[in-house]
Protein backbone atom coordinates (compact mmCIF):
# COMPACT_ATOMS: atom_id res chain seq x y z
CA UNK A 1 -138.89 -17.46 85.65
CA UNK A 2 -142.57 -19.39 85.47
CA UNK A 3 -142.62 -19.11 89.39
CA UNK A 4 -141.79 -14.69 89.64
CA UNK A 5 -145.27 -13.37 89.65
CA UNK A 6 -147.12 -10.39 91.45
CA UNK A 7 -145.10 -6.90 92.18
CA UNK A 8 -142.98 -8.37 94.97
CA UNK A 9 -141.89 -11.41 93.09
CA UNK A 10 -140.73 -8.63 90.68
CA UNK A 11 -138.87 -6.49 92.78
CA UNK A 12 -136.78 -9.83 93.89
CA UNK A 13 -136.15 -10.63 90.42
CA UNK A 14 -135.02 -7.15 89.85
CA UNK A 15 -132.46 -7.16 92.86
CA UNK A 16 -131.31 -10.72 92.13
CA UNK A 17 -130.26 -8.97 88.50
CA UNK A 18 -129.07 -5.84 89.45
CA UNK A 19 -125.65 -6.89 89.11
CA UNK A 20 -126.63 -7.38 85.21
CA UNK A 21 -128.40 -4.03 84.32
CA UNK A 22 -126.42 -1.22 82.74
CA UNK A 23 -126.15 2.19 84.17
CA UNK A 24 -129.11 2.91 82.19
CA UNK A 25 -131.07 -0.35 83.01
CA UNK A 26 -129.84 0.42 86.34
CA UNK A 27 -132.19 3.90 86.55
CA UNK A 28 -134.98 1.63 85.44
CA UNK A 29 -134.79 -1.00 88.12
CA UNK A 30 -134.42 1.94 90.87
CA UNK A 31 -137.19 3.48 89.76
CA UNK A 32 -139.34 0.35 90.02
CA UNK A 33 -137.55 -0.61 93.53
CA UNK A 34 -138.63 2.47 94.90
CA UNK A 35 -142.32 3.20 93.82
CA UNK A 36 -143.26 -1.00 92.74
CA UNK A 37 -146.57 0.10 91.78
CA UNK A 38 -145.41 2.01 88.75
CA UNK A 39 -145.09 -1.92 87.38
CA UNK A 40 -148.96 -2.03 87.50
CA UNK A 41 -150.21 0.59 85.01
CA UNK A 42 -147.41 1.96 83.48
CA UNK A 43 -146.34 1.47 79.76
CA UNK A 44 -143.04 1.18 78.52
CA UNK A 45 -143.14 4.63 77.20
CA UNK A 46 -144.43 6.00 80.47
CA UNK A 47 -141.51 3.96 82.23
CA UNK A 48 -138.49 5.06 79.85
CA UNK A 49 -139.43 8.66 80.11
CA UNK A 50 -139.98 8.60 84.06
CA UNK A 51 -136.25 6.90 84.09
CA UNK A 52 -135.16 9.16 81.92
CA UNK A 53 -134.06 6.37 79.25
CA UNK A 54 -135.27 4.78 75.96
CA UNK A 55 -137.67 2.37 74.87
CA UNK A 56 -135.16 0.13 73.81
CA UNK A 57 -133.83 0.28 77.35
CA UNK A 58 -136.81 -0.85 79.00
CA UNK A 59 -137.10 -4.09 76.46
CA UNK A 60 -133.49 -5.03 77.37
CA UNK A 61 -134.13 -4.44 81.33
CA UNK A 62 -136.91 -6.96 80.53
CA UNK A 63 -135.32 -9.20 78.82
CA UNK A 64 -132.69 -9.54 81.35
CA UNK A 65 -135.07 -10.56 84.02
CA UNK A 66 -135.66 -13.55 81.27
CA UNK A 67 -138.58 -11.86 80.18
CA UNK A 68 -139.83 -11.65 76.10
CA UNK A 69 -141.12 -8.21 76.48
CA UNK A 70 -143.15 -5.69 78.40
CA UNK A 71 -146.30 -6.89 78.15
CA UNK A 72 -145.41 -10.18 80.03
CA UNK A 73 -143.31 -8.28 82.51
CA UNK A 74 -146.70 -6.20 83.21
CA UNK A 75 -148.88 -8.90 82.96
CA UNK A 76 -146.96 -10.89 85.66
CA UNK A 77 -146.96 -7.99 87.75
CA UNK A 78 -150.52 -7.95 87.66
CA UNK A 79 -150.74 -11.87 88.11
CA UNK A 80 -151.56 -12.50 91.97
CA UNK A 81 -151.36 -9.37 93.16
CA UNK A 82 -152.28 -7.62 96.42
CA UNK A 83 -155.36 -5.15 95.18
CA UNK A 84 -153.95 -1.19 94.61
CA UNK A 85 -153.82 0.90 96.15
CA UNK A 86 -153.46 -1.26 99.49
CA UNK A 87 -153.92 -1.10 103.16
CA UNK A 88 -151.55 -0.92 105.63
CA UNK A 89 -151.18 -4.56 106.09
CA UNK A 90 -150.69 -4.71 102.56
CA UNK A 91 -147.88 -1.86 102.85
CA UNK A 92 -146.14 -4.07 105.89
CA UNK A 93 -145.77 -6.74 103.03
CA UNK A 94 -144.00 -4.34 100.92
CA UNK A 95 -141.94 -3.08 103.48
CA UNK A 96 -141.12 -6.54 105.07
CA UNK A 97 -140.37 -7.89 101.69
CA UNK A 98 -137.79 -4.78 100.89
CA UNK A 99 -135.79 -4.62 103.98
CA UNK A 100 -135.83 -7.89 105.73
CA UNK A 101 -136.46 -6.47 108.95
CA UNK A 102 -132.98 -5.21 109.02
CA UNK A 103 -133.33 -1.39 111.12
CA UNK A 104 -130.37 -0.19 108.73
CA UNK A 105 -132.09 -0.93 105.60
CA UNK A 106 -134.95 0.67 106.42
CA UNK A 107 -133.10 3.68 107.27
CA UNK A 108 -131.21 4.02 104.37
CA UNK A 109 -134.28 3.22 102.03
CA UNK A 110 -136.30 5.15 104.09
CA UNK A 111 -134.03 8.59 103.35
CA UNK A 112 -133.70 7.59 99.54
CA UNK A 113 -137.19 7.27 98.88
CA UNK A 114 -138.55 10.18 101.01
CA UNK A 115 -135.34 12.10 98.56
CA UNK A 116 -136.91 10.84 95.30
CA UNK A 117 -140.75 11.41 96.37
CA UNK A 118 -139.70 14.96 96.76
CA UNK A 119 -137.66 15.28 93.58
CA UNK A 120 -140.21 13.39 91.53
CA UNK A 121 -143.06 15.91 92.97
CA UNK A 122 -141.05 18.75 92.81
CA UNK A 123 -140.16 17.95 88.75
CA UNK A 124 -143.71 17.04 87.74
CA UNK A 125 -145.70 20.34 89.20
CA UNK A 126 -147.12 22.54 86.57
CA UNK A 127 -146.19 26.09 87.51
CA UNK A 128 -149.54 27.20 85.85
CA UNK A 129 -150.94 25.14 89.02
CA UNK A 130 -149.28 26.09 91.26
CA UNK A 131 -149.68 29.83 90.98
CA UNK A 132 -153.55 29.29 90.01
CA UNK A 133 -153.81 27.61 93.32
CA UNK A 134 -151.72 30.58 95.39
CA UNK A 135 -153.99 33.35 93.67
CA UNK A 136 -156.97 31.12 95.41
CA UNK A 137 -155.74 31.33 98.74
CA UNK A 138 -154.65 35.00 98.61
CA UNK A 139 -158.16 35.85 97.08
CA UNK A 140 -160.85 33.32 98.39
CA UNK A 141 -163.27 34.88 101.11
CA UNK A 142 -162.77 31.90 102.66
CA UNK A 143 -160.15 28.93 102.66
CA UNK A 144 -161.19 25.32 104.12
CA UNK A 145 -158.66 22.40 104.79
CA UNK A 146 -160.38 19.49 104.65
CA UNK A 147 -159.75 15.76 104.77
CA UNK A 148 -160.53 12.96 107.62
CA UNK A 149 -158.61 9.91 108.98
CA UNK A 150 -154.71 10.16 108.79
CA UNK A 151 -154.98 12.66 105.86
CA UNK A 152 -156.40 14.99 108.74
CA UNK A 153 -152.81 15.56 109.80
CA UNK A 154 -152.25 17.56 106.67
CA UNK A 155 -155.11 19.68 106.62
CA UNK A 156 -154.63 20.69 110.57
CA UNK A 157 -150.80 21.65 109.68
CA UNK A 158 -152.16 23.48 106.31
CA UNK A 159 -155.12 25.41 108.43
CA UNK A 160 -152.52 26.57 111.23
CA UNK A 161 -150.13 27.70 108.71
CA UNK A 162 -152.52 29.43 106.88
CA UNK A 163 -154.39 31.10 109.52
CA UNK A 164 -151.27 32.89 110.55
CA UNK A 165 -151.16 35.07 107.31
CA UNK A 166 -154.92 35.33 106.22
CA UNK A 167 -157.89 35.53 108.16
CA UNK A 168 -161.53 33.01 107.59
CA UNK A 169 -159.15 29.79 107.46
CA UNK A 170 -161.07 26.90 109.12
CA UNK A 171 -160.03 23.44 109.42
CA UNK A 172 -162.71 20.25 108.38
CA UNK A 173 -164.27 19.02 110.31
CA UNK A 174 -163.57 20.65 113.51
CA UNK A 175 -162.97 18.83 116.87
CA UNK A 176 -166.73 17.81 117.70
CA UNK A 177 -168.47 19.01 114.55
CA UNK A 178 -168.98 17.10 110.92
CA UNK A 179 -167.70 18.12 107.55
CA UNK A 180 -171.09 19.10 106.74
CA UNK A 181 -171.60 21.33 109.36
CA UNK A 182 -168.20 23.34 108.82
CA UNK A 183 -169.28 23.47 104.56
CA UNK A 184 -172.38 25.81 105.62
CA UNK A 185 -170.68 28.79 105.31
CA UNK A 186 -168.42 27.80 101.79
CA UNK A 187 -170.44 29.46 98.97
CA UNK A 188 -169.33 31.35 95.64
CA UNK A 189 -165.86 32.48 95.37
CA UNK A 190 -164.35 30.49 98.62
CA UNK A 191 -161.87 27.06 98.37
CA UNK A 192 -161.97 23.99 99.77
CA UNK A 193 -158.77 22.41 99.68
CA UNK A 194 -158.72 18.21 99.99
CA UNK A 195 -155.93 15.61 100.56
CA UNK A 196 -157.08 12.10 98.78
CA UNK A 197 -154.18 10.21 99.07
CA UNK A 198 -154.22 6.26 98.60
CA UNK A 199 -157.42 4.48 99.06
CA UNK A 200 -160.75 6.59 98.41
CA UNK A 201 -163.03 7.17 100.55
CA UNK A 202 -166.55 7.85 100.05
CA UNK A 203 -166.15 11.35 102.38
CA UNK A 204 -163.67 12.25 99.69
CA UNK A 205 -166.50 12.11 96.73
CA UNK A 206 -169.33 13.01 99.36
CA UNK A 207 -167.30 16.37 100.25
CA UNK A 208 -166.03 17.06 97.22
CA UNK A 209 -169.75 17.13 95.77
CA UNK A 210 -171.13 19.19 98.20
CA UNK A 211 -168.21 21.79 97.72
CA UNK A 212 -168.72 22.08 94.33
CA UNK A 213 -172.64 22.36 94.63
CA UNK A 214 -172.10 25.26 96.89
CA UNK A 215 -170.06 27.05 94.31
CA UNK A 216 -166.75 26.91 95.87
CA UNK A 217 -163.55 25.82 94.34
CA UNK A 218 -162.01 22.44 94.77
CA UNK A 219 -158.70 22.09 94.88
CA UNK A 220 -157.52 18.06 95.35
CA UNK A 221 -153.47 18.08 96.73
CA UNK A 222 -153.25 14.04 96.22
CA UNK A 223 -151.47 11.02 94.83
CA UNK A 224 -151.52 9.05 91.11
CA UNK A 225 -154.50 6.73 92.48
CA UNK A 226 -157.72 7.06 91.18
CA UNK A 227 -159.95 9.35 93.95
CA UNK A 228 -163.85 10.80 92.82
CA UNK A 229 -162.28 13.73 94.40
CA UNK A 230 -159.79 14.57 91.65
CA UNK A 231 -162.30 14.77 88.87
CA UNK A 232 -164.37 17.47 90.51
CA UNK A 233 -161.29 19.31 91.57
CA UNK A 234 -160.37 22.49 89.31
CA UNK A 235 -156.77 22.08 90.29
CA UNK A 236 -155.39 18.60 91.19
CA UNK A 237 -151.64 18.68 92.27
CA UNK A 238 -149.55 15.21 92.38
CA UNK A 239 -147.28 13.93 94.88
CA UNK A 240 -145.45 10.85 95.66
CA UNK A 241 -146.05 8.68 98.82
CA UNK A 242 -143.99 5.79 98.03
CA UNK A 243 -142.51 4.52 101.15
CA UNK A 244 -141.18 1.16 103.09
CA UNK A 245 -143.41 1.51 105.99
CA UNK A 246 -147.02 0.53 107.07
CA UNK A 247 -148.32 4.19 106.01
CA UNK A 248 -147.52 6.06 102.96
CA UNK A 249 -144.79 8.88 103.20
CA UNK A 250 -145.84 12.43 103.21
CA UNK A 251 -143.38 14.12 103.68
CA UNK A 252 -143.56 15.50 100.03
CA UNK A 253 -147.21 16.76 100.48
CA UNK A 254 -146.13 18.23 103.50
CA UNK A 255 -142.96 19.85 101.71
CA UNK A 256 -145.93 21.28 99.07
CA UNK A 257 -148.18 22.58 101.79
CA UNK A 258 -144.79 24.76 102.86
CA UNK A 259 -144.23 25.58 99.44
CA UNK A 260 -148.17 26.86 98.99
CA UNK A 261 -147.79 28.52 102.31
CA UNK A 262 -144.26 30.27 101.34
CA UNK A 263 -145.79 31.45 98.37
CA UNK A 264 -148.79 32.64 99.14
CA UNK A 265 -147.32 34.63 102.44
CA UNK A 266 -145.18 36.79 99.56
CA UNK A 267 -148.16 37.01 97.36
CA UNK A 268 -149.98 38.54 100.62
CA UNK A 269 -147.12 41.16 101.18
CA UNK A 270 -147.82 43.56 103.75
CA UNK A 271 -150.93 41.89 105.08
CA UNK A 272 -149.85 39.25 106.00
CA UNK A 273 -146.70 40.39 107.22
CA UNK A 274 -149.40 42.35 109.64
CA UNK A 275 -151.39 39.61 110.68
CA UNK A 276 -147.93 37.81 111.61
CA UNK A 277 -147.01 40.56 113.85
CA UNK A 278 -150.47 41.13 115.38
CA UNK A 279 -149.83 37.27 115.62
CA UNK A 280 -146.62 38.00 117.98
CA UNK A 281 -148.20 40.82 119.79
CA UNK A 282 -150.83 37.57 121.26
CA UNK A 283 -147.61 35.69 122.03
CA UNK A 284 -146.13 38.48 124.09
CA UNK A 285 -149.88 39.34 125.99
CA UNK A 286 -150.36 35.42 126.62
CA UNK A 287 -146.29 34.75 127.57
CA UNK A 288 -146.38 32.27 125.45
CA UNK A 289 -143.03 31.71 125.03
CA UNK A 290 -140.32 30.55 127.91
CA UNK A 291 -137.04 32.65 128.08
CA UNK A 292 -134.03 30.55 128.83
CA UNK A 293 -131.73 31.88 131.38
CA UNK A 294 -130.10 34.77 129.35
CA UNK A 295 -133.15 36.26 128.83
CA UNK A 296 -133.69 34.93 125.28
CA UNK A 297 -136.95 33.74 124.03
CA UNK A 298 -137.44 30.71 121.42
CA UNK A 299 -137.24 33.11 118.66
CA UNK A 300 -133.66 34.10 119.74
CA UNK A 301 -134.71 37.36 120.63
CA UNK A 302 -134.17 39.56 123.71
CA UNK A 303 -136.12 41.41 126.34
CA UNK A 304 -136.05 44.40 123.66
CA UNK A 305 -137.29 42.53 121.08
CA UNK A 306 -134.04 43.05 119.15
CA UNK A 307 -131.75 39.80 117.83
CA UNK A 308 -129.16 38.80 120.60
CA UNK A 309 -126.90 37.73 117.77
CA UNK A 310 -123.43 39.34 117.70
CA UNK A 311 -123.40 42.14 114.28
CA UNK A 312 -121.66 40.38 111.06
């Protein structure tokens, strides 16, 4: 095995085998199949408990790949490696190297990972968290969604969502405007919410800075990678990205953002149960909705405003 080195020589090694493994080694090599950089930093205790196995477990999965123990099979992970976390050409590697360019490969891997991003997110939350973090939106003055590049898409979705049920949500930075100018208003008491995900950037740790200095709350919604970010942040919730294509899967942060969202709408009660239909009264003065030819709106809804499904 002198010539396996690097995470993808791995992951070959691991599906040349997989015939070998055990239904317990078995969990182990999925596991590393579908999130390869857990072969970078974890440690064999890390690894059994994530598969849900035992130590002894991960030295025979090891061995198997002709290994003499962990350290070697993390060491020769590390060996020639493509820096983490990567860019999107490094990600096209990945992918490339997992399906073969075969469309039904990557539509069947695609579906299991985005299945066990969402479990593993889902299992590692801390419900302490995650109701801190719904008492901030409910009771923050003000609630800012902030993040830049392709992480942008997730604090646009979060702000529009939001804005529906509470009022003073604002989205950073706004079309034609720069972080900084949108943080003037954040002081004592309001949240900034930010979505580090992968590589850091320097806006992360320039933003998160200035949020804190103002007195507001930092909340980071992000991966396992190191970000500046998370260390400032006074809640920092974890979710898995691991994916076969050139960007990083979200659909579990965007799954958490619903969750948040879900939460925090009951928390509101009656407010924002008021704001939503205030929200609907706009729809109705703007039209914005197009009836089909029975007279239904998208909603499903007649002219009366009463459900046009038949009584159960």
């Amino acid at each position: 095995m002198s010539d396996v080195t690097g995470v993808n020589g791995l992951a070959r090694r691991i599906r040349e085998s997989y015939g070998q493994f055990t239904p317990a080694e078995s969990r182990i090599a999925d596991l590393l199949l579908g999130s390869p950089e857990l072969m970078l930093g974890f440690s064999a205790t890390e690894l059994a408990d994530r598969a849900g196995v035992s130590k002894p477990t991960v030295t025979r999965f090891v061995g198997r790949l002709g290994l003499s123990s962990f350290q070697e099979f993390r060491e020769r992970a590390r060996s020639n490696q493509v820096p983490e976390p990567g860019s999107p050409l490094d990600l096209l590697a990945q992918a490339l190297d997992v399906t073969g360019g075969d469309l039904g490969v990557l539509v069947t891997e695609s579906l299991r990972r985005d299945i066990d991003n969402l479990e593993r997110t889902y299992l590692g939350l801390d419900p302490e968290q995650v109701d801190a973090l719904v008492e901030l939106l409910v009771d923050a003055p003000r609630v800012a969604f902030v993040d830049f590049r392709k992480q942008y898409a997730l604090a646009y979705y979060a702000g529009t969502l939001f804005n529906s049920i509470r009022p003073d949500v604002r989205i950073l930075p706004a079309p034609g405007t720069s972080a900084e100018d949108g943080l003037l208003d954040l002081g004592e008491g309001d949240l900034a919410v930010l979505f580090p995900f992968r590589r850091a950037q320097r806006d992360h740790e320039i933003t998160a800075r200035a949020v804190v200095d103002r007195g507001a709350t930092l909340v980071s919604i992000g991966d396992r990678y190191p970000n500046p970010a998370d260390a400032l942040a006074a809640i920092h919730l974890v979710c898995e990205i691991g994916g076969v294509g050139v960007f990083d899967s979200l659909v579990a942060p965007m799954s958490i953002i619903n969750l948040l969202f879900t939460a925090t709408t009951n928390r509101l009660g009656e407010s924002a149960e008021g704001r939503l239909a205030d929200l609907e009264r706009q729809h109705r003065t703007f039209g914005t909705f197009v009836r089909d030819p029975s007279g239904r709106s998208a909603s499903g809804r007649g002219a009366t405003g009463r459900s046009d499904a038949p009584d159960r």
